[in-house]
C-alpha atoms as a PDB file:
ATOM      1  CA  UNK A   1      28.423  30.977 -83.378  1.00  0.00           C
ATOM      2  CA  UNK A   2      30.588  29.189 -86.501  1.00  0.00           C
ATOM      3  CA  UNK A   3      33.598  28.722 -84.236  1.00  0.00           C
ATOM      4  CA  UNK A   4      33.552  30.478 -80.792  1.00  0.00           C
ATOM      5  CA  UNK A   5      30.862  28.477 -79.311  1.00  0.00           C
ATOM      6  CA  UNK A   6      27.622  29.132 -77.603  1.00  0.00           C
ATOM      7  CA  UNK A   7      26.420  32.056 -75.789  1.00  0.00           C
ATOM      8  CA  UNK A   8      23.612  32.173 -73.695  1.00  0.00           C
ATOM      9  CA  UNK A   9      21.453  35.011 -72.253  1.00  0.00           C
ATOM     10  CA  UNK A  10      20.153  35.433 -68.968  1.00  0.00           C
ATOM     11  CA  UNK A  11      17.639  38.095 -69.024  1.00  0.00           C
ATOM     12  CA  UNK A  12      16.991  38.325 -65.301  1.00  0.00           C
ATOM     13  CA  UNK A  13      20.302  39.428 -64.863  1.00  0.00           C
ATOM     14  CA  UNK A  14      21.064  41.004 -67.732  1.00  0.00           C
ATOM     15  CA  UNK A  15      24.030  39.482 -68.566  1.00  0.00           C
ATOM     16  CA  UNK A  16      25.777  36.448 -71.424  1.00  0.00           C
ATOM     17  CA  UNK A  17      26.895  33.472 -70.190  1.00  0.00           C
ATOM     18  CA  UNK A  18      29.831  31.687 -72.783  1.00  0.00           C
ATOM     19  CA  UNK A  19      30.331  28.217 -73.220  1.00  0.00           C
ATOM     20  CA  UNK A  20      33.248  26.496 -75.328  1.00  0.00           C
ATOM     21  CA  UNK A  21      34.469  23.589 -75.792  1.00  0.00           C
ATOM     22  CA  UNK A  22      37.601  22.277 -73.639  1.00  0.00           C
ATOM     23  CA  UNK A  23      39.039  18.912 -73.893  1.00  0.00           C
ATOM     24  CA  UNK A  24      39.613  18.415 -70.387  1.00  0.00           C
ATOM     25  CA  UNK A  25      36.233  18.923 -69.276  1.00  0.00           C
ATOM     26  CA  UNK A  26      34.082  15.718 -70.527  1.00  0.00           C
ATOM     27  CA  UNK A  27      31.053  18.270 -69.490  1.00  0.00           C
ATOM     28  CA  UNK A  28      31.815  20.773 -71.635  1.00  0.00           C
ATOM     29  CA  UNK A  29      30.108  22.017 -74.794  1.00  0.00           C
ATOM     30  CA  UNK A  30      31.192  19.153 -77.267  1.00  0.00           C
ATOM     31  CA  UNK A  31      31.732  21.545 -80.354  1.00  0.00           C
ATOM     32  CA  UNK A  32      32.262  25.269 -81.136  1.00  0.00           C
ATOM     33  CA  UNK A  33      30.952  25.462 -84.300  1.00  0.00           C
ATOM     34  CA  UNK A  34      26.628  25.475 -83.689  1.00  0.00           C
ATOM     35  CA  UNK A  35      24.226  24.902 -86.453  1.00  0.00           C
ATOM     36  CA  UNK A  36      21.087  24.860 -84.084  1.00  0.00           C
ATOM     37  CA  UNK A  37      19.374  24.831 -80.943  1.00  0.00           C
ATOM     38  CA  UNK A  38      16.208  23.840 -79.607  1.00  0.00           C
ATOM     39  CA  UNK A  39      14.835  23.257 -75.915  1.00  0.00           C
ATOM     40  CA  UNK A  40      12.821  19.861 -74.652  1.00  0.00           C
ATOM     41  CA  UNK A  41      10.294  19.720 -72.490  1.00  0.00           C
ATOM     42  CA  UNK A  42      12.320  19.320 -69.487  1.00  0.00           C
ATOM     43  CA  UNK A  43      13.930  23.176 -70.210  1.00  0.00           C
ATOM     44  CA  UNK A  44      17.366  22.127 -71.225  1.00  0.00           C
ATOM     45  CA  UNK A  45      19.461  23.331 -74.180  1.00  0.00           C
ATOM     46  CA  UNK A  46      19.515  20.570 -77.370  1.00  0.00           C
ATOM     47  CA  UNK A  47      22.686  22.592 -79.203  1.00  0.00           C
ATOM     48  CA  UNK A  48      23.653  20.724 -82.448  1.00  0.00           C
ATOM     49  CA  UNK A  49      27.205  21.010 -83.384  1.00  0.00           C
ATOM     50  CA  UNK A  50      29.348  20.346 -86.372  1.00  0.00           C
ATOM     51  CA  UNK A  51      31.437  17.042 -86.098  1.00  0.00           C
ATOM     52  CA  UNK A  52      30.403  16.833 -81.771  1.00  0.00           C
ATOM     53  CA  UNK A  53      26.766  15.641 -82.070  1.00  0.00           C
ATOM     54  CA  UNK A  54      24.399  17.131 -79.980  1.00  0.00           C
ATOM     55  CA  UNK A  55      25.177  18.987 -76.650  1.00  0.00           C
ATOM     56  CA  UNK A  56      22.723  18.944 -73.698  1.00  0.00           C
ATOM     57  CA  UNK A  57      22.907  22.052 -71.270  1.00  0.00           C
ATOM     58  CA  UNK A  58      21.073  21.932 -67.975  1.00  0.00           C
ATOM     59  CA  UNK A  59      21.360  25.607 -67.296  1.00  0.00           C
ATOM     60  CA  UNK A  60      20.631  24.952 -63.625  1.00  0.00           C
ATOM     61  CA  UNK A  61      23.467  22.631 -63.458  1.00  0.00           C
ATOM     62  CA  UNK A  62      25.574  24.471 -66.351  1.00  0.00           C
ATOM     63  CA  UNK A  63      26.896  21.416 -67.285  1.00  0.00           C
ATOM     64  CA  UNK A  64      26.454  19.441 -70.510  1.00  0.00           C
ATOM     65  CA  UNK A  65      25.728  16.226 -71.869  1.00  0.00           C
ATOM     66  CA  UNK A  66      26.093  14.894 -75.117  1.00  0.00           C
ATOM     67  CA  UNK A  67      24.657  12.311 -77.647  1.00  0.00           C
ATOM     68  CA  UNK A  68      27.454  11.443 -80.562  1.00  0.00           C
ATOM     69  CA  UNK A  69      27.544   8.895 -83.307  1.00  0.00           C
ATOM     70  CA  UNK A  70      28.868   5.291 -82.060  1.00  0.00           C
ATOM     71  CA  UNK A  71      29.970   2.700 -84.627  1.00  0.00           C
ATOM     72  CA  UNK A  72      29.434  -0.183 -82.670  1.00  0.00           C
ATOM     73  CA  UNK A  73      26.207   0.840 -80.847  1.00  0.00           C
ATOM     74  CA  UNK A  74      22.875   0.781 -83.788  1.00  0.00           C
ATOM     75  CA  UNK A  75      20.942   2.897 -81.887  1.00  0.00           C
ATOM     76  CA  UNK A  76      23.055   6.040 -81.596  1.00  0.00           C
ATOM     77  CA  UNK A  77      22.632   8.906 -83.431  1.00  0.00           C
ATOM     78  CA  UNK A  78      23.467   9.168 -87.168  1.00  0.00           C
ATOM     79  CA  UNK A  79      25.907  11.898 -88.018  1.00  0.00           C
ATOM     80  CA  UNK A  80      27.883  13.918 -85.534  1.00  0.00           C
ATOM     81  CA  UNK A  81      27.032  17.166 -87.549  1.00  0.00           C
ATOM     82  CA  UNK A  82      23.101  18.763 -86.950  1.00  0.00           C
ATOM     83  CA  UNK A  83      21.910  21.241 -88.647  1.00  0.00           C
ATOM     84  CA  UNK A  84      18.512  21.095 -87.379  1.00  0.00           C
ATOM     85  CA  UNK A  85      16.545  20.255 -84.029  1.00  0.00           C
ATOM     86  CA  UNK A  86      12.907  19.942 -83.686  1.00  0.00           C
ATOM     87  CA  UNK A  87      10.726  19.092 -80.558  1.00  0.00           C
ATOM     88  CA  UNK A  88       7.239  17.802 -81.863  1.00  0.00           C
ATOM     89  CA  UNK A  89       4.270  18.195 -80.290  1.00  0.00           C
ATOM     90  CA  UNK A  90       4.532  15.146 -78.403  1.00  0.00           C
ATOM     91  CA  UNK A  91       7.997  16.308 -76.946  1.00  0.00           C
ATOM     92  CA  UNK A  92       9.868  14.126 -79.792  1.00  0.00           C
ATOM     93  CA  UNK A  93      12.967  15.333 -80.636  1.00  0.00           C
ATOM     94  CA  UNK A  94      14.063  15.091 -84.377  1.00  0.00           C
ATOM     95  CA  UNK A  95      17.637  15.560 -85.480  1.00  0.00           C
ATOM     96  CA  UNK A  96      18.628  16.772 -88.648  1.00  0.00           C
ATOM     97  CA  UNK A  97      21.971  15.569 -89.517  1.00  0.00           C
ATOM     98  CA  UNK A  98      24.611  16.085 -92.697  1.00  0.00           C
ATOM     99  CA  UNK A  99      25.181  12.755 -94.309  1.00  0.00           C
ATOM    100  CA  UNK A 100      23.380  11.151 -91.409  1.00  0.00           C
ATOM    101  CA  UNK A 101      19.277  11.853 -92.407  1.00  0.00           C
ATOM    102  CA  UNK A 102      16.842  12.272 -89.618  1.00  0.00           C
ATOM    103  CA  UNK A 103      17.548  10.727 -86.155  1.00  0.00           C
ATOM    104  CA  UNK A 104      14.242  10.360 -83.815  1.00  0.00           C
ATOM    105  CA  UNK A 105      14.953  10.256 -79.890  1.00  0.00           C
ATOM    106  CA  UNK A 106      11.078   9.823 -78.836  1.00  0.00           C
ATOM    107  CA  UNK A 107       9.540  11.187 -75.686  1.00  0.00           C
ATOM    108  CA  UNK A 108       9.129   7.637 -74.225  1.00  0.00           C
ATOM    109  CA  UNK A 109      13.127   6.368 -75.045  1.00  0.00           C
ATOM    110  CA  UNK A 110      15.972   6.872 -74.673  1.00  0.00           C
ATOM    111  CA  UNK A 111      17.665   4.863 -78.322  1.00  0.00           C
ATOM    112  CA  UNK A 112      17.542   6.502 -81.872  1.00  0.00           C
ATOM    113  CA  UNK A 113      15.178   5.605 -84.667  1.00  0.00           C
ATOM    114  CA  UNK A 114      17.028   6.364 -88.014  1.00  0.00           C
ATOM    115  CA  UNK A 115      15.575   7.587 -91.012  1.00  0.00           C
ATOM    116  CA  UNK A 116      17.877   7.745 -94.709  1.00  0.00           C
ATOM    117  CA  UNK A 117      17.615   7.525 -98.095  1.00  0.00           C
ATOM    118  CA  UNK A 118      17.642   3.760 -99.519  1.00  0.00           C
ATOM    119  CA  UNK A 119      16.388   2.294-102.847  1.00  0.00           C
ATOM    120  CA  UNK A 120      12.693   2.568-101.684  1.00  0.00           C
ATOM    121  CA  UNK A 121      10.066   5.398-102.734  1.00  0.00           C
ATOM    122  CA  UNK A 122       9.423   5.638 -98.797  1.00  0.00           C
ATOM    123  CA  UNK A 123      12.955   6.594 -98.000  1.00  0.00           C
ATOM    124  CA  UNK A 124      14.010  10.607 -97.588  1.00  0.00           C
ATOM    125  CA  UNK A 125      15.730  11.433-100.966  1.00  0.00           C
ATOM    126  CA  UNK A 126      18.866  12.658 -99.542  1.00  0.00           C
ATOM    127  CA  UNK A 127      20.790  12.259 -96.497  1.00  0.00           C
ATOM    128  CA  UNK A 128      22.038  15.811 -95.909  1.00  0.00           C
ATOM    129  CA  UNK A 129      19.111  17.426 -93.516  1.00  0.00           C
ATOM    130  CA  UNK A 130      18.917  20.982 -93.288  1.00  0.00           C
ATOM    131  CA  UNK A 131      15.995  22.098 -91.423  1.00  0.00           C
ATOM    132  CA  UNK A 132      13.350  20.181 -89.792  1.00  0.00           C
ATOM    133  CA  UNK A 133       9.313  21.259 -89.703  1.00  0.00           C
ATOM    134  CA  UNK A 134       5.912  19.922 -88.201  1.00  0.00           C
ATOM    135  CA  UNK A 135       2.582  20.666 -89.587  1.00  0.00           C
ATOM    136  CA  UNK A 136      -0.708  20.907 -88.271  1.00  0.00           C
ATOM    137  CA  UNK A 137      -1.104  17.280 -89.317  1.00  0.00           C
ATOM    138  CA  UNK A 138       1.839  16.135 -87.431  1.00  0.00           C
ATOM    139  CA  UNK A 139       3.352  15.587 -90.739  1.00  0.00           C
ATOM    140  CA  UNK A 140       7.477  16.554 -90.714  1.00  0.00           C
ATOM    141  CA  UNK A 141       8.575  18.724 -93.616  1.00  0.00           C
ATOM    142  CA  UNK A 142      12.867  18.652 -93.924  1.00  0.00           C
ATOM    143  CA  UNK A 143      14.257  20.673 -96.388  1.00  0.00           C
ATOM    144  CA  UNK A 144      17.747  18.909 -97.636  1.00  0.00           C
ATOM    145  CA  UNK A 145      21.411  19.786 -99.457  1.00  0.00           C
ATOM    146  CA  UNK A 146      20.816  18.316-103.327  1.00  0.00           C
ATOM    147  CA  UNK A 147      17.730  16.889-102.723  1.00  0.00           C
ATOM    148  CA  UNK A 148      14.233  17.934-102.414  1.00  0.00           C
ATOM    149  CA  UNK A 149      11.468  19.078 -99.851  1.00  0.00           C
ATOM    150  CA  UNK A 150      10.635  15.349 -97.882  1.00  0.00           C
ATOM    151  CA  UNK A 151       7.397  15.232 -96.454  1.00  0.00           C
ATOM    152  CA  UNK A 152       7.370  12.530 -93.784  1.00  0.00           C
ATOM    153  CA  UNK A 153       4.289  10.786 -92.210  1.00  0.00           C
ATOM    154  CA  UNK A 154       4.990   9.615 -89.135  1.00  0.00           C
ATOM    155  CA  UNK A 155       2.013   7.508 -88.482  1.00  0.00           C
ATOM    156  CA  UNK A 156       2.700   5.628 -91.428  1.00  0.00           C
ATOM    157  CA  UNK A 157       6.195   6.062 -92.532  1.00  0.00           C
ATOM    158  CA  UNK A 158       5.597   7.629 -95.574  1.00  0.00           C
ATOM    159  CA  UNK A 159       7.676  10.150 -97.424  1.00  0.00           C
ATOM    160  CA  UNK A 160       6.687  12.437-100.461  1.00  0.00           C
ATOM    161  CA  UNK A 161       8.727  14.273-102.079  1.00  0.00           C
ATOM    162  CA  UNK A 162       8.808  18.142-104.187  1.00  0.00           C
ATOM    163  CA  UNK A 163      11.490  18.880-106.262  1.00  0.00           C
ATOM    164  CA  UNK A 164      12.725  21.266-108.839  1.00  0.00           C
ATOM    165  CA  UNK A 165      11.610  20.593-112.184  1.00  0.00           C
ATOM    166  CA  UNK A 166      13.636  21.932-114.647  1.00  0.00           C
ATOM    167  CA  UNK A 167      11.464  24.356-117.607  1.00  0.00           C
ATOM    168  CA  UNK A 168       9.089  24.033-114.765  1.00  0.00           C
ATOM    169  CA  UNK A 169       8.072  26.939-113.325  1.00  0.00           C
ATOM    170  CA  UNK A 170       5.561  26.024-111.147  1.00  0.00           C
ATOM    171  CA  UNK A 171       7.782  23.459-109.587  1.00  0.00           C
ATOM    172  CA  UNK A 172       9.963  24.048-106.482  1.00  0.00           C
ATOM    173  CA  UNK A 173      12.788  26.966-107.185  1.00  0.00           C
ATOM    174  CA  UNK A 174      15.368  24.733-105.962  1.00  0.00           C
ATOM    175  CA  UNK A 175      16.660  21.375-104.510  1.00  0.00           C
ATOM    176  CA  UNK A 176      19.149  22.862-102.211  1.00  0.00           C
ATOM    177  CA  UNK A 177      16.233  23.851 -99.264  1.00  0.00           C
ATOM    178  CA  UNK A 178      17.653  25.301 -96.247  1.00  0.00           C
ATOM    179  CA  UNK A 179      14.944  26.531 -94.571  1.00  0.00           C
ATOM    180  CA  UNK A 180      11.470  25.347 -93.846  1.00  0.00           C
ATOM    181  CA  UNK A 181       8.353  27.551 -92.561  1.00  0.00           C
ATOM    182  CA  UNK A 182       4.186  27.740 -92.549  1.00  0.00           C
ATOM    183  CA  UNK A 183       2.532  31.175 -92.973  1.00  0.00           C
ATOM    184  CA  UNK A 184      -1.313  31.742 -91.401  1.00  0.00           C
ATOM    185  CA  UNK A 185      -2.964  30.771 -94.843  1.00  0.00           C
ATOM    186  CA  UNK A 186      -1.478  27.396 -94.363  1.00  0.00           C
ATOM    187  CA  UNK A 187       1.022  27.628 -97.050  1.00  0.00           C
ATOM    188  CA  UNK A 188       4.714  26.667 -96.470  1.00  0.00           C
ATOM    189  CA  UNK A 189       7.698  28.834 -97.451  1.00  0.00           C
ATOM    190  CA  UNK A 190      11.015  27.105 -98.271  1.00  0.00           C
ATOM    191  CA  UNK A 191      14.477  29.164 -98.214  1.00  0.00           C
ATOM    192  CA  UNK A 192      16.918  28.078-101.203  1.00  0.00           C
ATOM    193  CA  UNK A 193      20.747  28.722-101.715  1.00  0.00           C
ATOM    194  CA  UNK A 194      21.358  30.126-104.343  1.00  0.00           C
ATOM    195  CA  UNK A 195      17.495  29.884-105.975  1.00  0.00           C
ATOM    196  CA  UNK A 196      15.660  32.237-103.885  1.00  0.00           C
ATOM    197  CA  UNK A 197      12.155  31.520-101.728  1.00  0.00           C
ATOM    198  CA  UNK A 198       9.723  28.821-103.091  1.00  0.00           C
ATOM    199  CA  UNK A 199       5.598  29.251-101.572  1.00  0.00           C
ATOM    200  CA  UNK A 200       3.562  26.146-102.016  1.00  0.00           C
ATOM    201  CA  UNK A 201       0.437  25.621-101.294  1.00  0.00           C
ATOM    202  CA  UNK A 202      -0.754  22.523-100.331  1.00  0.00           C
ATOM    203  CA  UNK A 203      -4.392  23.398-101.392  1.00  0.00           C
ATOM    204  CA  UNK A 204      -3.667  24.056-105.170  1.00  0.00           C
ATOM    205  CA  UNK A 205      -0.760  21.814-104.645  1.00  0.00           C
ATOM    206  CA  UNK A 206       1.412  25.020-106.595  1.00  0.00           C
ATOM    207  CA  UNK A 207       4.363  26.698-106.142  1.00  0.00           C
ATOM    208  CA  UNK A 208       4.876  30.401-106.517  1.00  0.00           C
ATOM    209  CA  UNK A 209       8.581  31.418-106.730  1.00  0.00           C
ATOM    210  CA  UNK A 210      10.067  34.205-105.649  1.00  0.00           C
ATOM    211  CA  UNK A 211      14.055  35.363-107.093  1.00  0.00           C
ATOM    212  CA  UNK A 212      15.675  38.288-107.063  1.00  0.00           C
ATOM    213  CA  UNK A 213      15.556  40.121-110.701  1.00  0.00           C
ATOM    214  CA  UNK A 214      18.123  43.008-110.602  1.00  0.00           C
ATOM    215  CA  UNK A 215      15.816  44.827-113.347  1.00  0.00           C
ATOM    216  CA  UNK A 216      13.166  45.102-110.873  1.00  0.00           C
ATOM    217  CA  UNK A 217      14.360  46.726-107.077  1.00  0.00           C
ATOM    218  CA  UNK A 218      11.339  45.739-105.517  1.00  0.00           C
ATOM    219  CA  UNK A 219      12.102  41.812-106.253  1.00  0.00           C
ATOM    220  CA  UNK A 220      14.148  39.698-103.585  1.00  0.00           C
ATOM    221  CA  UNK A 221      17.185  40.947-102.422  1.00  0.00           C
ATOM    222  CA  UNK A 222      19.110  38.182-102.999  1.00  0.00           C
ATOM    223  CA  UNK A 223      18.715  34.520-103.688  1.00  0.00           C
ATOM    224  CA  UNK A 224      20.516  32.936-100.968  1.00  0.00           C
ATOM    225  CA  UNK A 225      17.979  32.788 -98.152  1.00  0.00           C
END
């Protein structure tokens, strides 16, 4: 939820279990406010927070854990607020953060890699990371606040970037991408604010944008997606 925490389902007996954050309890959820969630391979909870980092629930233990931001430690996480959590398919996790780019915490460590924008071509193009994808080719697609679509390459480290072109209108809709996703054909669908739903596909290497038009009722709804 935005400010009441995190709830949490248990189907077998039917019932919601609610956690929230208490400062007494050091093993408590470290935020109310959630942006995302994602479970590792190990089963537990990854809940990212706004201004707590990232919460860890083992549900068997119902207690938490949680990785924040340190200023004197270089390999902590960047950014205490995540907005996006992705487990790869080699049971990575990748953390989306605002103002704090991509944080990797791989499989085989237990210290961040960081990933921001700097003066180089190969660096993301803005720091404020949204949503977080993987691709057949193990490629990373994160859609950003006032940026663009960065396409990462992890076996290389490099990034390429889509952005909107303005009088262009076979350029992306919008540079404010919230959402990232892949459809069966292979193309990828990317949620704006405010600009409605870019399609691109990577084939043709050409968007096809979708907005609402109130002349027409059977356009988008609306173009915050």
């Amino acid at each position: 939820t935005q400010q009441n925490g995190f709830n949490f389902c248990d189907p077998a007996r039917g019932t919601f279990r609610r956690y929230v954050h208490d400062e007494k309890d050091a093993n408590s959820l470290s935020s109310n406010a959630i942006y995302a969630i994602n479970m590792d391979e190990t089963g537990k909870l990854w809940i990212g927070t706004e201004n707590g980092g990232v919460s860890i629930l083992d549900i068997d233990k119902n207690k938490f854990s949680t990785f924040e931001h340190d200023d004197i430690d270089k390999n902590s996480m960047d950014g205490n607020t995540i907005y996006a959590i992705y487990r790869d398919k080699f049971d990575n996790m990748w953390l989306g953060a605002f103002s704090g780019g991509i944080n990797l915490l791989k499989h085989s460590t237990k210290s961040f890699t960081h990933y921001r924008h700097s003066s180089s071509l190969n660096s993301l193009s803005n720091d404020f990371v949204l949503d977080l994808y993987e691709d057949a080719g193990k490629n990373l697609w994160g859609g950003t606040d006032g940026g663009v679509v960065n396409v990462f390459n992890a076996s290389n480290g490099t990034v390429k970037h889509y952005k909107h072109e303005p009088g262009n209108k076979n350029s992306l809709c919008g540079n404010y991408v919230i959402t990232v996703n892949q459809d069966d054909a292979g193309n990828f669908w990317f949620g704006t604010w405010a600009d409605g739903i870019s399609i691109f596909n990577p084939k043709t290497n050409t968007f096809t944008n979708l907005k609402h038009d109130p002349a027409n009722p059977n356009s988008l709804s609306g173009n915050n997606i």
